[in-house]
N, C-alpha and C. Protein backbone atom coordinates (compact mmCIF):
# COMPACT_ATOMS: atom_id res chain seq x y z
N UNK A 1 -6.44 23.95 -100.04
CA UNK A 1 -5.81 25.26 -100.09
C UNK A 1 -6.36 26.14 -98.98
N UNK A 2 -7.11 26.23 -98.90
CA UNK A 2 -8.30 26.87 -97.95
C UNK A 2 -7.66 26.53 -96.42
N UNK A 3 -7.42 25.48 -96.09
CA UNK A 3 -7.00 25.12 -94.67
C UNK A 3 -5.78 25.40 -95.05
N UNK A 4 -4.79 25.05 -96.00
CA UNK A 4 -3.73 25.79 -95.88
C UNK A 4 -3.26 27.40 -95.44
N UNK A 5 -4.24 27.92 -95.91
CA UNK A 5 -4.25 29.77 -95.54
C UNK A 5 -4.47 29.93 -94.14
N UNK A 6 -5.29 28.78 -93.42
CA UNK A 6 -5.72 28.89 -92.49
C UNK A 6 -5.19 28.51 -91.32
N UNK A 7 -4.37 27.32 -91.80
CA UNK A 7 -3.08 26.93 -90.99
C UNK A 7 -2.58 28.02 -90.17
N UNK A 8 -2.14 27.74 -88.63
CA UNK A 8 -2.11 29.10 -87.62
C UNK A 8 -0.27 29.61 -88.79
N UNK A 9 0.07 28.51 -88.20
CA UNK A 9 1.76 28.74 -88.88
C UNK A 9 2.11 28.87 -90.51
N UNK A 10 1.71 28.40 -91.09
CA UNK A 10 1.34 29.24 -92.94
C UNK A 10 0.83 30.62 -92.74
N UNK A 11 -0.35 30.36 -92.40
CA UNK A 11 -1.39 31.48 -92.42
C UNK A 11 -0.06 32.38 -92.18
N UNK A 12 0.15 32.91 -91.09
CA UNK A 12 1.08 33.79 -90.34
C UNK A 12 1.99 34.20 -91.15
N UNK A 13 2.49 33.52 -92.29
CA UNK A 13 3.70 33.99 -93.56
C UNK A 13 3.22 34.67 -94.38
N UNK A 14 1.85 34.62 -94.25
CA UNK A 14 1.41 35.39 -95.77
C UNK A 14 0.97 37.01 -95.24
N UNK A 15 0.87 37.67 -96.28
CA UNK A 15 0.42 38.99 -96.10
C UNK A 15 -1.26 39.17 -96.00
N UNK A 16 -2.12 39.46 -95.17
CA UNK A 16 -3.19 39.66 -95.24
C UNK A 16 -4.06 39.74 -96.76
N UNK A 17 -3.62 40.64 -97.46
CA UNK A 17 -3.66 41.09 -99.27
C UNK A 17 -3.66 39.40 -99.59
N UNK A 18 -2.32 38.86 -99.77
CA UNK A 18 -2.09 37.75 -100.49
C UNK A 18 -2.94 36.11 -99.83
N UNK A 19 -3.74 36.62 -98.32
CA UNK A 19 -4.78 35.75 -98.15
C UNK A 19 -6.08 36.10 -98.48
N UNK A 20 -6.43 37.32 -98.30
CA UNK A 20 -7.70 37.75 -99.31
C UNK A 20 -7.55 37.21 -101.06
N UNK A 21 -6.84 37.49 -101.61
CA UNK A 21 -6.93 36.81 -103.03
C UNK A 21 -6.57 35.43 -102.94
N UNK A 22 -6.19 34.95 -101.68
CA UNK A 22 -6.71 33.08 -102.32
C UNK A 22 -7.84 32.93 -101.36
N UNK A 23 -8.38 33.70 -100.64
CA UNK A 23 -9.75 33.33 -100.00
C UNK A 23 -10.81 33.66 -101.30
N UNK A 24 -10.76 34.40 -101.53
CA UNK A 24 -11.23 35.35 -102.90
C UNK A 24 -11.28 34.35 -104.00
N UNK A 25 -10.13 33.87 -104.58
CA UNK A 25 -10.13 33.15 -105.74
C UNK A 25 -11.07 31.73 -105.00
N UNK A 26 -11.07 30.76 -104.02
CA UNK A 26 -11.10 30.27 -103.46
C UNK A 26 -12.83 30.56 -103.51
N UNK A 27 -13.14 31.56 -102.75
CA UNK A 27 -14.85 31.38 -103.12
C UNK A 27 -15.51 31.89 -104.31
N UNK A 28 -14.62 32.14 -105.06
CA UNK A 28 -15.41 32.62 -106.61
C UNK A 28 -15.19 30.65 -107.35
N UNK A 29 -14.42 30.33 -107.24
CA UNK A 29 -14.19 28.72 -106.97
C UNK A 29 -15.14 28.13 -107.06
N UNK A 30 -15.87 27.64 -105.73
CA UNK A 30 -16.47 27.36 -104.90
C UNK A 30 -17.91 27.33 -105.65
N UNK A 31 -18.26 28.68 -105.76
CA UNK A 31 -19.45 29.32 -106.31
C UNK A 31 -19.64 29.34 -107.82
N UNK A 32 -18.67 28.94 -108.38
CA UNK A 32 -18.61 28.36 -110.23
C UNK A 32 -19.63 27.17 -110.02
N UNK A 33 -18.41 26.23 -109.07
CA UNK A 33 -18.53 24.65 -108.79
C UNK A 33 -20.41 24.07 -108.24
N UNK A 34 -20.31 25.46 -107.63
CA UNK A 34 -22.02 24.48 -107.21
C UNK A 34 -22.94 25.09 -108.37
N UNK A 35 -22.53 25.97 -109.24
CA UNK A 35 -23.62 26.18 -110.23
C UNK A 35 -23.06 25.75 -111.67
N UNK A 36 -22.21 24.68 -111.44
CA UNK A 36 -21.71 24.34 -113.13
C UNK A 36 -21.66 22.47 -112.58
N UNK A 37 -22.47 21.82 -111.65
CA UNK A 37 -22.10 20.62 -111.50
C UNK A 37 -22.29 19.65 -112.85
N UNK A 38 -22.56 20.31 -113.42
CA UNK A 38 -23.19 19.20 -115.08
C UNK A 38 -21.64 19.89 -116.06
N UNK A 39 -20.80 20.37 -115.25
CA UNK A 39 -19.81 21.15 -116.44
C UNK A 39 -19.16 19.63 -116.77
N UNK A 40 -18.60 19.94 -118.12
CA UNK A 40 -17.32 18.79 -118.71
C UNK A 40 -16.25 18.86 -117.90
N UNK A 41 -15.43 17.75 -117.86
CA UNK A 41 -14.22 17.49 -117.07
C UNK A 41 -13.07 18.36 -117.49
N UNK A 42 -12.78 19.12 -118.66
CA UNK A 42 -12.17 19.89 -119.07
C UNK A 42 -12.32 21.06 -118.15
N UNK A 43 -13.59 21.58 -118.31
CA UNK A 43 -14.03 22.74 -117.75
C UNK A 43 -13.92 22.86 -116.48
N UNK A 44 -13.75 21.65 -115.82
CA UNK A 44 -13.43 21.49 -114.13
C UNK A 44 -11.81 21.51 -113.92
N UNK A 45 -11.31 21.27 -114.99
CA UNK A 45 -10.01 21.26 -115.10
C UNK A 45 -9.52 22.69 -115.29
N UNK A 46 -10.09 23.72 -116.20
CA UNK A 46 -9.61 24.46 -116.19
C UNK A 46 -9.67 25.45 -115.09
N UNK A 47 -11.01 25.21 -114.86
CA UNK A 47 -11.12 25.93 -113.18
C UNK A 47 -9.77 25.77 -112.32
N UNK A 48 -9.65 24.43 -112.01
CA UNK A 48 -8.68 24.13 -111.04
C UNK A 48 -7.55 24.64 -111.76
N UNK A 49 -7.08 24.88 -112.98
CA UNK A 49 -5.51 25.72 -113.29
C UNK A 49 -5.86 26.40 -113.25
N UNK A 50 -6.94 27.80 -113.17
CA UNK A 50 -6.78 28.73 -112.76
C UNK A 50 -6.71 29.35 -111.75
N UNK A 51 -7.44 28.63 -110.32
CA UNK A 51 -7.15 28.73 -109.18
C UNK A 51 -6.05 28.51 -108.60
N UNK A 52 -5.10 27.28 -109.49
CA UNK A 52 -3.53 26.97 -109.06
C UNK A 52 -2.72 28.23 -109.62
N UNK A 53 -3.07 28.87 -110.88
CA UNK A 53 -2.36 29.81 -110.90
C UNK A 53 -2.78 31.18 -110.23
N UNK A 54 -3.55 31.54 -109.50
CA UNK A 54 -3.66 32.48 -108.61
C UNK A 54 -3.07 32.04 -107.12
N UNK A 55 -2.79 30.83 -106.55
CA UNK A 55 -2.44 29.98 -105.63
C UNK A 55 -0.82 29.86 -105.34
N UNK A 56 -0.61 29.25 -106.30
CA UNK A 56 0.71 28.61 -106.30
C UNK A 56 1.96 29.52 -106.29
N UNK A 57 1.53 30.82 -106.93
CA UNK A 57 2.45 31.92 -106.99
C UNK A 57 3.00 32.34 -105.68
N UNK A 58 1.99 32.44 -104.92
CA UNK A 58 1.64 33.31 -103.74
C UNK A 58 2.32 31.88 -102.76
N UNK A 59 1.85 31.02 -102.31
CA UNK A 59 2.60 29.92 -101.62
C UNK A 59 4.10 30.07 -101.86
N UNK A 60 4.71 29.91 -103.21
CA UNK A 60 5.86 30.05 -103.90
C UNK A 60 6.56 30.90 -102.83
N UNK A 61 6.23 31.97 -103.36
CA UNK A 61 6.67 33.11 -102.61
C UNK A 61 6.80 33.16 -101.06
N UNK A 62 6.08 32.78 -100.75
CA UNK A 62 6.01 32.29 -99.01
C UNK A 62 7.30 31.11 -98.64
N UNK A 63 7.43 30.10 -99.70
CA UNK A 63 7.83 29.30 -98.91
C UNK A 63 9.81 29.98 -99.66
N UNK A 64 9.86 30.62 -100.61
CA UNK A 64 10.75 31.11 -100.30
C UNK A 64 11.64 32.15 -99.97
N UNK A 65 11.25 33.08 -98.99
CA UNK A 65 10.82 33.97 -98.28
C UNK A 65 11.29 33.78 -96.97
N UNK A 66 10.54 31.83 -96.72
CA UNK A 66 11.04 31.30 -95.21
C UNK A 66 12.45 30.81 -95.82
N UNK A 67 12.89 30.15 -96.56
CA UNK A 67 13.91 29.28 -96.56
C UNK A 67 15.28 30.45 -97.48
N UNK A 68 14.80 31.30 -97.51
CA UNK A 68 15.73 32.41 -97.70
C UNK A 68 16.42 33.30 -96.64
């Protein structure tokens, strides 16, 4: 996701705002992950749907935006 935002040509679709909150969600992420490495697989799971749902919205929106 991260190189996705960063992508010159993605990057460029999104609104500054809507790359701060997946850089944002993205290192609060990050920073769970290196202090929960003993977490249950659930709990890694839920991480990752919650980062997809702060994520996926925002892509959504981008990609139809272009194809609109």
């Amino acid at each position: 996701m991260r190189n996705t935002v960063k992508d010159e040509k993605i990057g460029a679709k999104l609104s500054d705002a809507d790359k701060k909150k997946i850089e944002d969600a993205i290192d609060t992420t990050i920073q769970w992950l290196d202090g929960n490495q003993l977490a249950e697989a659930d709990e890694f799971e839920d991480k990752m749907k919650e980062l997809e749902s702060i994520c996926n919205p925002i892509i959504a929106k981008m990609y139809q935006g272009a194809g609109g």
